[in-house]
Protein backbone atom coordinates (compact mmCIF):
# COMPACT_ATOMS: atom_id res chain seq x y z
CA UNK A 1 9.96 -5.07 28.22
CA UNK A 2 12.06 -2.89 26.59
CA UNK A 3 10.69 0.26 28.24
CA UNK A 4 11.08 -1.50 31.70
CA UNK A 5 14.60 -2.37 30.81
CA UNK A 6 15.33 1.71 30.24
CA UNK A 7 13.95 3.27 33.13
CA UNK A 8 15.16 0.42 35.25
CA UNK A 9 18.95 1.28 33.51
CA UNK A 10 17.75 5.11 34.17
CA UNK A 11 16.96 4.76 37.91
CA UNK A 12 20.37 3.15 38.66
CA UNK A 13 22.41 5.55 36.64
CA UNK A 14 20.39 9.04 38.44
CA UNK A 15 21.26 6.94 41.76
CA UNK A 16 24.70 6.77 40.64
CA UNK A 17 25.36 10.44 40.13
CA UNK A 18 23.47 11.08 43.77
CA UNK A 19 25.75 9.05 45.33
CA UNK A 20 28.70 10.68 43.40
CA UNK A 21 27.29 13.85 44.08
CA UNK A 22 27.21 13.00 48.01
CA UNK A 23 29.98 11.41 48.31
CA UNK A 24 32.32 13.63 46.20
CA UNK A 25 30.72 17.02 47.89
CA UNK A 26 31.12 14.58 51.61
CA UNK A 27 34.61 13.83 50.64
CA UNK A 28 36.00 17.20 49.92
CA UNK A 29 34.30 18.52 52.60
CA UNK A 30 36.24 16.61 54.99
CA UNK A 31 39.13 16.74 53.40
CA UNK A 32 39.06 20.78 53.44
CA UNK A 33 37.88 20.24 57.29
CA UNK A 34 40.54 17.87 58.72
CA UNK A 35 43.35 20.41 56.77
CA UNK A 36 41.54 23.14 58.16
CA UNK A 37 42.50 21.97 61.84
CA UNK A 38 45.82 20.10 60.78
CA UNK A 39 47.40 22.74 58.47
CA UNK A 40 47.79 25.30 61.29
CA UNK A 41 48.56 22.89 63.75
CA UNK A 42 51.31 21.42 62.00
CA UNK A 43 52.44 24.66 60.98
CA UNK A 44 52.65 25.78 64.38
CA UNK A 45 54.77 22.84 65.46
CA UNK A 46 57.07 23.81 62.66
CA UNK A 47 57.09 27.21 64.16
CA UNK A 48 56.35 28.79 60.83
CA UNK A 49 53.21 30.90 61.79
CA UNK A 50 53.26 32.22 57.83
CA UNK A 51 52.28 28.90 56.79
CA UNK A 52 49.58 28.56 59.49
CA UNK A 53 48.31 31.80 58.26
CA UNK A 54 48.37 30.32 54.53
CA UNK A 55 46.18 27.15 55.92
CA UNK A 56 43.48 29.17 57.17
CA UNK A 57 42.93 31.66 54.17
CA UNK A 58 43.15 28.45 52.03
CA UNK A 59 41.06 26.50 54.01
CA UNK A 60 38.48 28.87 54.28
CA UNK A 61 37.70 29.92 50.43
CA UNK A 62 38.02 26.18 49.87
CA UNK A 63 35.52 24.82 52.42
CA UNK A 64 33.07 27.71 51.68
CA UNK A 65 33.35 27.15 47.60
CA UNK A 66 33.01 23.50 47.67
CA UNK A 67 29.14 23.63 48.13
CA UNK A 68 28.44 26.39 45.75
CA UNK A 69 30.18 24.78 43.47
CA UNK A 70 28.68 21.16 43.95
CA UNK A 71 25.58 22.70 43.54
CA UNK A 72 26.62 25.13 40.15
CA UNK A 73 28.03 21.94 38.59
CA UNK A 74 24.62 19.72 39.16
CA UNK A 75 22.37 22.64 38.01
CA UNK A 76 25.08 22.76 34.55
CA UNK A 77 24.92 19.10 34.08
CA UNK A 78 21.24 18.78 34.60
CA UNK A 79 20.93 21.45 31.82
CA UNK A 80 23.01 20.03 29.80
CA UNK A 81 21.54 16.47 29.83
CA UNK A 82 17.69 17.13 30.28
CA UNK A 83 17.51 20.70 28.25
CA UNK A 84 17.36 20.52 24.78
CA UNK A 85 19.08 23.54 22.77
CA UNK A 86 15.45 24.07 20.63
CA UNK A 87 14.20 25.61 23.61
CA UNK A 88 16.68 28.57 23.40
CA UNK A 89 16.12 28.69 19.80
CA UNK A 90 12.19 28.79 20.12
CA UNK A 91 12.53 31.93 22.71
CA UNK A 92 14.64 34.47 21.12
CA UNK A 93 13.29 36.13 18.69
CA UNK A 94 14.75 36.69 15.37
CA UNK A 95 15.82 40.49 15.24
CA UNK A 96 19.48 40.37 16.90
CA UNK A 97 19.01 43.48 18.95
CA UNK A 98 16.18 42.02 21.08
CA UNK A 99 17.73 38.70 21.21
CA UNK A 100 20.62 39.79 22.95
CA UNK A 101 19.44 41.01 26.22
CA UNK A 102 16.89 37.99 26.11
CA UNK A 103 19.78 36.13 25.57
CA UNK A 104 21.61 37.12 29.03
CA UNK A 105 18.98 37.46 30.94
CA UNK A 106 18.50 33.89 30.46
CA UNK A 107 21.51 32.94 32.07
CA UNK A 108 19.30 33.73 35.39
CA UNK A 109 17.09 31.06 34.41
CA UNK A 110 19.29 28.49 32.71
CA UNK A 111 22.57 29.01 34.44
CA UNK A 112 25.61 27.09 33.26
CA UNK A 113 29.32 26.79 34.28
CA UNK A 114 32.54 28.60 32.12
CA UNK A 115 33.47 24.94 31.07
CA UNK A 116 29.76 24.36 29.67
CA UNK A 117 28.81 27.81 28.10
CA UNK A 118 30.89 27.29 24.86
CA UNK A 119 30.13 24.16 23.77
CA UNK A 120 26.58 25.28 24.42
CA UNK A 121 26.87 28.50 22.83
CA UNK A 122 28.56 26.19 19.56
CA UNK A 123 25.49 24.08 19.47
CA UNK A 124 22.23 27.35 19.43
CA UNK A 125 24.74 29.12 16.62
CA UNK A 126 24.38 25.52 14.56
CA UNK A 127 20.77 25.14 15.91
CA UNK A 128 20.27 28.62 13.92
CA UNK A 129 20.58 31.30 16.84
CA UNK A 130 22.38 34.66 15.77
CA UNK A 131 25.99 34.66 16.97
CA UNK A 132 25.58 37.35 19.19
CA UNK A 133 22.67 36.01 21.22
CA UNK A 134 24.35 33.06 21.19
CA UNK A 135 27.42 34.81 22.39
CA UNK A 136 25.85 37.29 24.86
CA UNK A 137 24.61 33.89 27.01
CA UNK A 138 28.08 32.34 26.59
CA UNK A 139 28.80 35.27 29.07
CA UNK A 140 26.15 35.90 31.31
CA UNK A 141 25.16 32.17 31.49
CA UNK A 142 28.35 31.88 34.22
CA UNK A 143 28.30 35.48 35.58
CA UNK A 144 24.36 36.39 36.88
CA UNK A 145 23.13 32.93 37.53
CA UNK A 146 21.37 32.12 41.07
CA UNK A 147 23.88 29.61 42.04
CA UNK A 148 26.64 32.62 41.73
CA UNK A 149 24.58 35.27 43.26
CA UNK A 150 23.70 33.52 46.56
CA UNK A 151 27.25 32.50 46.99
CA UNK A 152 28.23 36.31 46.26
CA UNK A 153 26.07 37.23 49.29
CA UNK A 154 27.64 34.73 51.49
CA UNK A 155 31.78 35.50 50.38
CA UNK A 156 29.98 39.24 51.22
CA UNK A 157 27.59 39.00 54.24
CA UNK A 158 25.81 42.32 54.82
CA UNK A 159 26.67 43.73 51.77
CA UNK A 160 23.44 43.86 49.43
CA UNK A 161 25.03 46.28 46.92
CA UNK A 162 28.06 44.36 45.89
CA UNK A 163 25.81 41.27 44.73
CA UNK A 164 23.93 43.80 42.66
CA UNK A 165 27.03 45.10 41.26
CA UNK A 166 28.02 42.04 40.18
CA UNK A 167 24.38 41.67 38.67
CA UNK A 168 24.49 44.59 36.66
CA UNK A 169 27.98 44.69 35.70
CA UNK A 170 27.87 41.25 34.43
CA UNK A 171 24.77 41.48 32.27
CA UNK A 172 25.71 44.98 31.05
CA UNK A 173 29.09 43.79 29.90
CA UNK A 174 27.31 40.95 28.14
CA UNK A 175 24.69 42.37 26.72
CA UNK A 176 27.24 45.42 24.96
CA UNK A 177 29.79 42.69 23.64
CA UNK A 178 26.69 40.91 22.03
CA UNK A 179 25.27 44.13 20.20
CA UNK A 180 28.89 45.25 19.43
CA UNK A 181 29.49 42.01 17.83
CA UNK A 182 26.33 41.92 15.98
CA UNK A 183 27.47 45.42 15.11
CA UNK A 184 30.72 45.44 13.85
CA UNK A 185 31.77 41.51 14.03
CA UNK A 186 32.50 39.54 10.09
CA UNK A 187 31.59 36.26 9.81
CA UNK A 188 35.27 35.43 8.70
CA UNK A 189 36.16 35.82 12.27
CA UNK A 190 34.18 33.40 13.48
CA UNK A 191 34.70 30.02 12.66
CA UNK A 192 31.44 27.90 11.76
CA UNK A 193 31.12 24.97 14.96
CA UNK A 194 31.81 21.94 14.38
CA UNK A 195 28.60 19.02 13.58
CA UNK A 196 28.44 16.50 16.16
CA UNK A 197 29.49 13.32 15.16
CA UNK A 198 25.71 11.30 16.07
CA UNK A 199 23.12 12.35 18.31
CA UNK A 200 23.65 14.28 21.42
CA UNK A 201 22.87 11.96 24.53
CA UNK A 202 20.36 12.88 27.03
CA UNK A 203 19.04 11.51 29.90
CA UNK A 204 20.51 10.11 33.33
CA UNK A 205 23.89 9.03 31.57
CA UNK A 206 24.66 12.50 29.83
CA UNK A 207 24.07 14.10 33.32
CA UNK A 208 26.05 11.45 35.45
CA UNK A 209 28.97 12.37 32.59
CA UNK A 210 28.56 16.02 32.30
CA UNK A 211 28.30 16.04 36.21
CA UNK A 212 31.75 14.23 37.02
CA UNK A 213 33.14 16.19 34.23
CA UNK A 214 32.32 19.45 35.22
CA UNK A 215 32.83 19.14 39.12
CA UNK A 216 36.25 17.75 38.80
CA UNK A 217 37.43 20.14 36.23
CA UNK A 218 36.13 23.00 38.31
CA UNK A 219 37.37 21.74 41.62
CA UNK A 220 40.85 21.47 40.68
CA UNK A 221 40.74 25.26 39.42
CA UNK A 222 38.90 26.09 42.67
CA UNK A 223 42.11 24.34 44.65
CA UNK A 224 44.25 26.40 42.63
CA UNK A 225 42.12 29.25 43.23
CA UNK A 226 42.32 29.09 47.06
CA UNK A 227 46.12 28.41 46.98
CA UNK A 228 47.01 31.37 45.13
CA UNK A 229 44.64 33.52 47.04
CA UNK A 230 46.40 32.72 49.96
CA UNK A 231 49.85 32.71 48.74
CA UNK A 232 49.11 36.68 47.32
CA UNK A 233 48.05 37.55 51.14
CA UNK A 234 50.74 36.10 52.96
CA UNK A 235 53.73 36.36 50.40
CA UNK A 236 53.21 39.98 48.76
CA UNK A 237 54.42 42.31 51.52
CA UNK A 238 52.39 44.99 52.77
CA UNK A 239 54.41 47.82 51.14
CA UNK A 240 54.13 46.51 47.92
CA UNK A 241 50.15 45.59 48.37
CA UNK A 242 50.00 49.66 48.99
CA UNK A 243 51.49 51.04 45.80
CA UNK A 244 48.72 49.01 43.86
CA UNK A 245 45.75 48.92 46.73
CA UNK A 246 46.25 52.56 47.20
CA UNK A 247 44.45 53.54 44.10
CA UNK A 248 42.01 51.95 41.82
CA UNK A 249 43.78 52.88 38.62
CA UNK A 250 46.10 50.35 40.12
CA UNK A 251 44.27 47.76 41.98
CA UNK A 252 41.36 47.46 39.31
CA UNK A 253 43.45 46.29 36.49
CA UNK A 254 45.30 43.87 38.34
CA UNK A 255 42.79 42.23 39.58
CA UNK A 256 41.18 41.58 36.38
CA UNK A 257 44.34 40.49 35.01
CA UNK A 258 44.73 38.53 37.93
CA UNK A 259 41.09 36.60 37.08
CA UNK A 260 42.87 35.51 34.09
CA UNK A 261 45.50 33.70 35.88
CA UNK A 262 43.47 32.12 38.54
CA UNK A 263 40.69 30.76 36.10
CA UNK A 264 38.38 30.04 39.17
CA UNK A 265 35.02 28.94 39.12
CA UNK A 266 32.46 31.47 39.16
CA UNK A 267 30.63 29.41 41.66
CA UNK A 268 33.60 30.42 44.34
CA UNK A 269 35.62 33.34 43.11
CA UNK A 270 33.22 34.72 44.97
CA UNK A 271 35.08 33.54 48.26
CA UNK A 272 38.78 34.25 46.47
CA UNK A 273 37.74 37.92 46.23
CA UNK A 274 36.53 38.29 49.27
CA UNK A 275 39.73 36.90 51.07
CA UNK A 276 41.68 40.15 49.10
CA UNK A 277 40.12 42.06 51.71
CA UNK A 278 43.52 44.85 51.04
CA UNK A 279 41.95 45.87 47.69
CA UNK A 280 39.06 48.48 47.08
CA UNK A 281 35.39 46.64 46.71
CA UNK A 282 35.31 48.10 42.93
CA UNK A 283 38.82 45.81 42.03
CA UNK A 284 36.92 42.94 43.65
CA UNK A 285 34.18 43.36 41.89
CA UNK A 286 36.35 43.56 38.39
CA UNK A 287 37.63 40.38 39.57
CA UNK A 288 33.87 38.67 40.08
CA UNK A 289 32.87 40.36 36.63
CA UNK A 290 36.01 39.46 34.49
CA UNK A 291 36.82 35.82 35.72
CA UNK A 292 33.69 34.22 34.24
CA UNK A 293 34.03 35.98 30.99
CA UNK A 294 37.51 36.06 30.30
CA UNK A 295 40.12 33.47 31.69
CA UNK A 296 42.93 31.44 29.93
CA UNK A 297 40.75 28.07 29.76
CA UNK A 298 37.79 29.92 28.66
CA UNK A 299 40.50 31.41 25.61
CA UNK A 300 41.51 27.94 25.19
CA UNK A 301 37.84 26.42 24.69
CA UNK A 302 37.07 29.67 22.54
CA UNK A 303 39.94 28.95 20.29
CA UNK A 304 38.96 25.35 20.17
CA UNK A 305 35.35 25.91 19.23
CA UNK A 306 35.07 29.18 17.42
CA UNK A 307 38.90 29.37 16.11
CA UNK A 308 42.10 31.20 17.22
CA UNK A 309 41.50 34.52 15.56
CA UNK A 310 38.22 34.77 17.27
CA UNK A 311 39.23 33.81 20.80
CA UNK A 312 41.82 36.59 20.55
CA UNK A 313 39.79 39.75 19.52
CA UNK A 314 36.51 38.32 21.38
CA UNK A 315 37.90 37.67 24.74
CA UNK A 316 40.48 40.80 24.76
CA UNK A 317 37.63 43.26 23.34
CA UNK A 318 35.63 41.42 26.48
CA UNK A 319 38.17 41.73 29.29
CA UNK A 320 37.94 45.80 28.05
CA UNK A 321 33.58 46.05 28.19
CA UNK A 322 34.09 43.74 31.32
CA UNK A 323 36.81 46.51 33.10
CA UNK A 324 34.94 49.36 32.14
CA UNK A 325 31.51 47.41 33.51
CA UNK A 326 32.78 47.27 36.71
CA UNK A 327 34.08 50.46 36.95
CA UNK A 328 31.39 52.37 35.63
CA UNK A 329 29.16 50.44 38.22
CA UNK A 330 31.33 50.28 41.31
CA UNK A 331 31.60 53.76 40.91
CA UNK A 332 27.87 53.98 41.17
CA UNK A 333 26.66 51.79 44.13
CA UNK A 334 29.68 51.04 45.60
């Protein structure tokens, strides 16, 4: 009886999140569709063409991110409630130099969202997993995952090369700040994680949570994304886009700083980078390779979870391996 009672209460809760799942992704769809054809309408009527202009950029990185990131946020929750964290700790092996690359590369096969890669990464370092495998999949998990890639070849149709740079850049960058921190980091920099107070839910109810969690959180950055994307095209004047687009010792740097800012999802920054279509392909690629890695909520989690001392040398000595990543690699097949 009691068994009956469970999966019956399991059944209603997984149709719960589909229905969430298709009725949020439904919802913003149309939303982002009726603006789409009402924004530059309305700006027309105002006679304000800029603002019409500003509509469609927006509208466009916002309708094209939703689904990726729908779809990045259900794979992350899924994980989250279904995977437990032995399984990472039963597949990397013990000897910190071959765990690390493991390490990333299993962000291609258990992908996970900014949002969920540090509480995850917290729970393998208390499950017994070195700190710098556990912190070399905190980075890649969000950067080289499927979800991300495919959505990279969309924001870049016909453009093979710049998803593998993003590929490569991202797990390199990973990969060296994991062996450089089982290298030269001190355990006094990293604060132990926290226990969790009782047993970690699974199941239908964990993913239904994790799932409206994680999609809301990452929309609103996504909306925030899209509107500054569009404001930087249409406000910056041309003359002042050439003194930085006009060479990559410029535009590079500012487009990783400007990852920082934006904090978008690495499901759609994707679509935000393209849309910068004034800057050279290597700055856009910075800006895919940086944002998932280093951005101010990401700090703010890291701080939060690891301590304040760590968040500061971790994610600026990142935001450096990151730069040089996507140099070193746009500069090669790009």
């Amino acid at each position: 009886m009691q068994n009956h009672r469970t999966t019956a209460d399991g059944l209603r809760l997984l149709t719960r999140a589909v229905v969430h799942v298709v009725l949020g992704g439904t919802a913003l769809l149309a939303t982002a569709t009726v603006v789409s054809f009402l924004g530059p309408t309305l700006a027309l009527d105002l006679y304000t063409p800029p603002v019409a202009a500003w509509w469609t950029v927006f509208t466009a990185v916002a309708v094209q991110g939703v689904p990726f990131l729908l779809l990045g946020t259900v794979v992350s929750a899924a994980i989250g409630a279904f995977v437990p964290e032995r399984v990472f700790a039963r597949l990397l092996p013990r000897n910190q130099a071959l765990a690390v690359p493991l390490a990333g590369a299993a962000g291609v096969v258990l992908p996970g969202c900014e949002c969920a890669s540090v509480p995850v990464a917290g729970s393998l370092m208390r499950r017994g997993v070195a700190p710098a495998a556990a912190l070399a999949f905190l980075l890649a998990a969000p950067a080289i995952n499927p979800v991300v890639l495919v959505a990279t070849s969309i924001a870049f149709p016909g453009r093979p090369m710049m998803v593998l740079a993003r590929l490569l850049a991202s797990l390199a960058a990973a990969v060296v700040m994991g062996w450089l921190w089982a290298r030269f980091g001190r355990d006094e920099w990293l604060r132990p994680p926290r226990a969790e107070h009782g047993p970690r839910t699974f199941g239908p109810r964990a993913f239904l949570t994790g799932l409206q969690h994680d999609f809301l959180h990452a929309g609103g950055f996504l909306v925030l994304g899209a509107a500054a994307a569009a404001t930087f095209n249409i406000v910056v004047p041309r003359s002042v886009l050439d003194v930085f687009t006009g060479s990559a010792w410029t535009a590079v740097p500012l487009l990783a700083l400007l990852a920082v800012v934006l904090c978008v999802c690495s499901e759609a920054d994707a679509f935000v980078a393209a849309s910068l279509s004034a800057f050279p392909a290597t700055a856009r690629l910075a800006f895919m390779v940086v944002g998932p890695m280093v951005d101010l909520k990401l700090i703010a989690l890291q701080a939060g979870t690891f301590g304040r001392g760590f968040a500061l040398r971790f994610s600026s000595a990142t935001w450096l391996v990151a730069l040089s990543s996507s140099v070193l690699v746009g500069w090669w097949l790009l």
